[in-house]
N, C-alpha and C. Protein backbone atom coordinates (compact mmCIF):
# COMPACT_ATOMS: atom_id res chain seq x y z
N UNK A 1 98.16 114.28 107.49
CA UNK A 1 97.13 113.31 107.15
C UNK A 1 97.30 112.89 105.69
N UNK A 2 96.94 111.76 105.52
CA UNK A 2 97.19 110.91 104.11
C UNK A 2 96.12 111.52 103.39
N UNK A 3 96.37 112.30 102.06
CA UNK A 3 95.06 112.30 101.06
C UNK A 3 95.11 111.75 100.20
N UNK A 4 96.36 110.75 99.48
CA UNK A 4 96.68 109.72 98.50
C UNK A 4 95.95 108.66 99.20
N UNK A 5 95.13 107.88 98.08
CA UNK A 5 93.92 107.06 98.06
C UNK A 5 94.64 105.51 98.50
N UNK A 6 94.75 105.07 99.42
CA UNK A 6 95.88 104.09 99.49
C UNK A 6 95.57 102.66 98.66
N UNK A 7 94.47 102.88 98.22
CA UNK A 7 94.55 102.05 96.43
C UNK A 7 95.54 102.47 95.42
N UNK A 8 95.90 103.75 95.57
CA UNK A 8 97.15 103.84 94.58
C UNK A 8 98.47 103.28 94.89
N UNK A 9 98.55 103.26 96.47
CA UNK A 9 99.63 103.20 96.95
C UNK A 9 99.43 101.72 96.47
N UNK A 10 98.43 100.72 96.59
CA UNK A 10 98.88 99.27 97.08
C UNK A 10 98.98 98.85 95.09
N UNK A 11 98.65 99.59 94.49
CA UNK A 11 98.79 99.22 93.21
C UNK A 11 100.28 99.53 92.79
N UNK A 12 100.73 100.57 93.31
CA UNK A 12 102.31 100.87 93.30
C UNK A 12 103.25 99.42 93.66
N UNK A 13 102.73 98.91 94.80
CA UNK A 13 102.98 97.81 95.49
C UNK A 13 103.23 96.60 94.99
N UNK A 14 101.91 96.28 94.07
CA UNK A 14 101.97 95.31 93.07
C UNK A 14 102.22 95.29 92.17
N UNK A 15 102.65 95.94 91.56
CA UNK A 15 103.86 96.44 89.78
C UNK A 15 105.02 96.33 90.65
N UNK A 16 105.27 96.71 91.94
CA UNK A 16 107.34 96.79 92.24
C UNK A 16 107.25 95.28 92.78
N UNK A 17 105.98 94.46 93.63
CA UNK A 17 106.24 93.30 93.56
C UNK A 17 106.67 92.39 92.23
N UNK A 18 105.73 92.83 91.26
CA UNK A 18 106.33 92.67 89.82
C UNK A 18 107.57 92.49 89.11
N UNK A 19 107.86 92.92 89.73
CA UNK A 19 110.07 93.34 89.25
C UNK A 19 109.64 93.52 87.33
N UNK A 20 110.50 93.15 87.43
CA UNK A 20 111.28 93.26 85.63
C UNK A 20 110.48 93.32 84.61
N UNK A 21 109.03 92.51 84.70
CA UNK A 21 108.35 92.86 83.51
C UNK A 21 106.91 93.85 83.17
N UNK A 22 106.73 94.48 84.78
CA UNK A 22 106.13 95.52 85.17
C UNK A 22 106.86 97.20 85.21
N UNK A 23 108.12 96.84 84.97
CA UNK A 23 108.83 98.37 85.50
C UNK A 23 108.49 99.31 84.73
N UNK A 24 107.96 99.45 83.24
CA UNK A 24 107.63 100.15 82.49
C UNK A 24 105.98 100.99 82.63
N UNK A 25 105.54 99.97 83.26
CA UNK A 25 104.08 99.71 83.58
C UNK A 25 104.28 101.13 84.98
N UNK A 26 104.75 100.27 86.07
CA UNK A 26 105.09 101.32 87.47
C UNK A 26 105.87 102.28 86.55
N UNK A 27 106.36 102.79 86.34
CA UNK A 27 107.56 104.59 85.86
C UNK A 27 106.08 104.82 85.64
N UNK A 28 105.49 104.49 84.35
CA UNK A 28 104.42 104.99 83.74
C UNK A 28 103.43 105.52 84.93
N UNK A 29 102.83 104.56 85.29
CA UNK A 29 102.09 104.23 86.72
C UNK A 29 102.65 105.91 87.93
N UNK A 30 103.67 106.05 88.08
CA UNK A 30 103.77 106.96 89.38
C UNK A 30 103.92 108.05 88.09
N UNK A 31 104.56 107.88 87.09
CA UNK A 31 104.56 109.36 86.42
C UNK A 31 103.55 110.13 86.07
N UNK A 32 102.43 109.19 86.30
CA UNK A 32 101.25 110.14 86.05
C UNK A 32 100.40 110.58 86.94
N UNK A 33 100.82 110.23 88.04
CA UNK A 33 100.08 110.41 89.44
C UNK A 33 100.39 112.29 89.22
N UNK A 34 99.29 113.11 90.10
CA UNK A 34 99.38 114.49 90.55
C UNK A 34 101.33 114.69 91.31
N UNK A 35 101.44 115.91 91.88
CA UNK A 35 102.73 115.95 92.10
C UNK A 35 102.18 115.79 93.68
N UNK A 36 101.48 116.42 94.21
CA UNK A 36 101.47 116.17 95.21
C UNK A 36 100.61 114.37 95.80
N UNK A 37 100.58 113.67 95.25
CA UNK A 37 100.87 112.17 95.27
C UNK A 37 101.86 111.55 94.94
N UNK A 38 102.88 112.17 94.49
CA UNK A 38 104.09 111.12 94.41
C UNK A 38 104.73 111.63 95.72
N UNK A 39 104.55 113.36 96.59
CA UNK A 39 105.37 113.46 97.02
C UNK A 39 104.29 112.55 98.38
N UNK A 40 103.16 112.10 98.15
CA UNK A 40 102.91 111.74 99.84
C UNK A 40 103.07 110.14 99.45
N UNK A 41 103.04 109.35 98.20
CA UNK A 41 103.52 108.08 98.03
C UNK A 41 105.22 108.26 98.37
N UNK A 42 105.97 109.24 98.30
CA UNK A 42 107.43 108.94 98.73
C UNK A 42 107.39 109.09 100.46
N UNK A 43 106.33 109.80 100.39
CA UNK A 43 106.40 110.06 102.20
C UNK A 43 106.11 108.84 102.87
N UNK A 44 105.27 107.69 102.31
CA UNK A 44 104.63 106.70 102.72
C UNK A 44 105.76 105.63 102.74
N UNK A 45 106.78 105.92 101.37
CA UNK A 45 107.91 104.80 101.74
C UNK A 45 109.29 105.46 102.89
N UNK A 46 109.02 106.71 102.73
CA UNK A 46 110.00 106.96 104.00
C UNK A 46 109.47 106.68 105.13
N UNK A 47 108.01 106.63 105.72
CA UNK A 47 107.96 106.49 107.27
C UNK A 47 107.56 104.75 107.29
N UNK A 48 107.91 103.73 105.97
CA UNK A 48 107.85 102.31 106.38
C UNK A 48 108.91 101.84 106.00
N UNK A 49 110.25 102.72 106.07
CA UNK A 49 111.59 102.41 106.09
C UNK A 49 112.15 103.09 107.06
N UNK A 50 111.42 103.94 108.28
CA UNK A 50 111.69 104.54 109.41
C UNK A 50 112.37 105.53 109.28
N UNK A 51 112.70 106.47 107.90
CA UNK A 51 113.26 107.97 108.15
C UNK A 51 112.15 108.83 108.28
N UNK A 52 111.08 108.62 108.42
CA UNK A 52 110.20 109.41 109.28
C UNK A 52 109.36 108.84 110.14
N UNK A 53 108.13 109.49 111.38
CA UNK A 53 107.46 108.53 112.14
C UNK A 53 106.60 108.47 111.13
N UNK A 54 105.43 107.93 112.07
CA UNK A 54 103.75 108.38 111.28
C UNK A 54 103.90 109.63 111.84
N UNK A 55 103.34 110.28 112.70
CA UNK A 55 103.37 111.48 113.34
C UNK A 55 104.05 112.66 112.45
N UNK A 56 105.22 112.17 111.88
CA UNK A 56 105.76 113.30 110.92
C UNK A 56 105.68 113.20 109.49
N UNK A 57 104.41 112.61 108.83
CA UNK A 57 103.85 111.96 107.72
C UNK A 57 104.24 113.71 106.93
N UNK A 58 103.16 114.54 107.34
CA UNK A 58 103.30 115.93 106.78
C UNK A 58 104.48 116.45 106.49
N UNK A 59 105.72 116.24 107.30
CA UNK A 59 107.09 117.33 107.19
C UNK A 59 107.66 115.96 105.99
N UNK A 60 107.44 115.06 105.85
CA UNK A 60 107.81 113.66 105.18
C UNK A 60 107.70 114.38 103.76
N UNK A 61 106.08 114.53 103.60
CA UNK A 61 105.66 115.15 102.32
C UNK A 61 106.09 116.36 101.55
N UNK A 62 106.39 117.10 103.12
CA UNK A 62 107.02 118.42 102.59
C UNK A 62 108.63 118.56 102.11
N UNK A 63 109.10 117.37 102.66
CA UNK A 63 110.28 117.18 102.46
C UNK A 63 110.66 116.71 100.64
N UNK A 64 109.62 116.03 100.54
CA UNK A 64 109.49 115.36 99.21
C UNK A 64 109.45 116.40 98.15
N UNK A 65 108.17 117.24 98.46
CA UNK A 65 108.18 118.12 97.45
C UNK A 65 109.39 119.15 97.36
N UNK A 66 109.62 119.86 98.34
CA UNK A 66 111.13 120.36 97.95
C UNK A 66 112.39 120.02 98.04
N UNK A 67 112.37 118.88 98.62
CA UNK A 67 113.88 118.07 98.04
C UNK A 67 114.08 117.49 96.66
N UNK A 68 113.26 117.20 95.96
CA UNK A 68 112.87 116.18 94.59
C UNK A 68 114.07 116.89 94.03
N UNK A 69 115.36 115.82 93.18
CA UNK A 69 115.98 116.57 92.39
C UNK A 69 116.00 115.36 91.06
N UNK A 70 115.50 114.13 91.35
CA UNK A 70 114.96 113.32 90.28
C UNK A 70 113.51 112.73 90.00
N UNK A 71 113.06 112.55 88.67
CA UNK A 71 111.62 112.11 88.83
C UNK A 71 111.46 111.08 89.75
N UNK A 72 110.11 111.46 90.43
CA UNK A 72 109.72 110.44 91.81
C UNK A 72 110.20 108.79 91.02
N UNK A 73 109.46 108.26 89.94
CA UNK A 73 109.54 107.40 89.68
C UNK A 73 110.71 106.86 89.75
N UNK A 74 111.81 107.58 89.22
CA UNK A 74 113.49 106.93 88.80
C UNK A 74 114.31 106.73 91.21
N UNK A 75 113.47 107.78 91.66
CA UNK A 75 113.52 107.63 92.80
C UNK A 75 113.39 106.95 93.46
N UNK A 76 112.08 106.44 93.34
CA UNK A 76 110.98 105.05 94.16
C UNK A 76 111.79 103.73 92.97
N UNK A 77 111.64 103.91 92.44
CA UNK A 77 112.25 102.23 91.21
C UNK A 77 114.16 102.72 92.07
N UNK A 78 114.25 102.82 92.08
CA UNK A 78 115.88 102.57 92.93
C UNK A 78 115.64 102.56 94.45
N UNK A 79 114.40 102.50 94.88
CA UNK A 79 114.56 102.24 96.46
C UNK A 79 114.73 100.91 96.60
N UNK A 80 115.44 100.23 97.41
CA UNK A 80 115.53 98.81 97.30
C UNK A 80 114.28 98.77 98.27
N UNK A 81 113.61 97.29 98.31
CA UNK A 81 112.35 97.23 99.01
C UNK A 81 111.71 97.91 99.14
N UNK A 82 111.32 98.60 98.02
CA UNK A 82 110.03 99.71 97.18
C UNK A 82 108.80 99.14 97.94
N UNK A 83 108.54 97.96 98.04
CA UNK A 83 107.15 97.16 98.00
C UNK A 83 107.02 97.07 99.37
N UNK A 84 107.96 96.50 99.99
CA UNK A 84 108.08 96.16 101.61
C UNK A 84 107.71 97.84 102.01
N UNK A 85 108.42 98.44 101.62
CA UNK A 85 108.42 99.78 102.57
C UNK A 85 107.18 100.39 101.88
N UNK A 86 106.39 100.81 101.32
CA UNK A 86 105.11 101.13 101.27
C UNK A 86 103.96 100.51 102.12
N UNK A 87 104.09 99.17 101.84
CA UNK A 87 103.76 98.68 102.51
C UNK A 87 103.68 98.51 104.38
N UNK A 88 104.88 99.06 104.58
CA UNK A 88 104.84 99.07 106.16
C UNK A 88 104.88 100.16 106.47
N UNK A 89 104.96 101.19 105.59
CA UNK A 89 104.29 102.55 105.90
C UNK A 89 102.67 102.81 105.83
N UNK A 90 102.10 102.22 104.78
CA UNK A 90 100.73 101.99 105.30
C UNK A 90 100.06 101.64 105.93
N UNK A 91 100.78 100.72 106.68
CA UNK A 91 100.40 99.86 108.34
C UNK A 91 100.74 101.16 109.12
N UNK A 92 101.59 101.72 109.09
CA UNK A 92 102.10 102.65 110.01
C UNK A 92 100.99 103.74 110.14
N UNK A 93 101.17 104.01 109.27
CA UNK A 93 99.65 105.00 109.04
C UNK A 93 98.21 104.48 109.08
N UNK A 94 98.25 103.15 109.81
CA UNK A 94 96.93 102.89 109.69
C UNK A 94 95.84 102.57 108.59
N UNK A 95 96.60 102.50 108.02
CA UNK A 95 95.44 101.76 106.66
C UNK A 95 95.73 99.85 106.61
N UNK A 96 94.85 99.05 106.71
CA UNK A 96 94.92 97.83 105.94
C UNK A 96 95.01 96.83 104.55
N UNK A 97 96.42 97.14 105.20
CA UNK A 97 96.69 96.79 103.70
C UNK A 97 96.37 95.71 103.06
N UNK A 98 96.01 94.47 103.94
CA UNK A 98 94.90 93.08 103.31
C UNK A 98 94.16 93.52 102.59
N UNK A 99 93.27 93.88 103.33
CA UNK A 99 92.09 94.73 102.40
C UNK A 99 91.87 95.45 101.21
N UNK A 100 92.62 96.50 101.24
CA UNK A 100 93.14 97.28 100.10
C UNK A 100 93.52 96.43 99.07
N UNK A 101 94.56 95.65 99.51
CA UNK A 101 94.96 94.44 98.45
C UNK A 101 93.72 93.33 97.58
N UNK A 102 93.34 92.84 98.70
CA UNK A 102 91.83 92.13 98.13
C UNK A 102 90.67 93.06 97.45
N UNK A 103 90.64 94.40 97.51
CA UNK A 103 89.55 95.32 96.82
C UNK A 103 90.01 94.99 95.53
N UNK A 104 91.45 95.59 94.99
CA UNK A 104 92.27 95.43 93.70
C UNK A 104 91.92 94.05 93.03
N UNK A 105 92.53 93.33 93.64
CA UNK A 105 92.39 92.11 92.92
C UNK A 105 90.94 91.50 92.81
């Protein structure tokens, strides 16, 4: 089950939609998140890039935390389609991401 607030996630979303003059902003942004939120924000872009289901959201997370051999941030900023895949992992998991989006802004 998701306990990362998926307002963090969709704010992640909108700094990597950002590109180039946000990237300092996002590193900053995920580096300060708890550890166990970067590892369920990395879990969220693995199951909306399909290396995990929803269903295996948990082993996703667990995977995160003891696989990590670079900061999440330098991790997630080299995923190509950072934004897309959060994003369709949060659909996956059932959150709306319209919404979420329109609260932010």
């Amino acid at each position: 089950m998701m306990e990362i607030a998926p307002a963090v996630v969709v704010q992640v979303i909108l700094l990597a939609r950002e590109g180039g003059p946000a990237e300092a902003q996002l590193a900053g942004f995920i580096a300060g998140l708890a550890e166990d939120e970067k590892a369920e924000l990395t879990a969220v872009a693995w199951v909306g890039r399909g290396a995990f289901e929803p269903e295996e959201f948990d082993e996703a997370v667990a995977t995160a935390l003891t696989g990590a051999t670079v900061p999440t941030e330098d991790y997630l900023m080299g995923m190509p389609h950072l934004a897309e895949n959060l994003e369709a992992g949060l659909e996956a998991l059932g959150v709306d991401v319209t919404g979420e989006e329109e609260d932010l802004l």
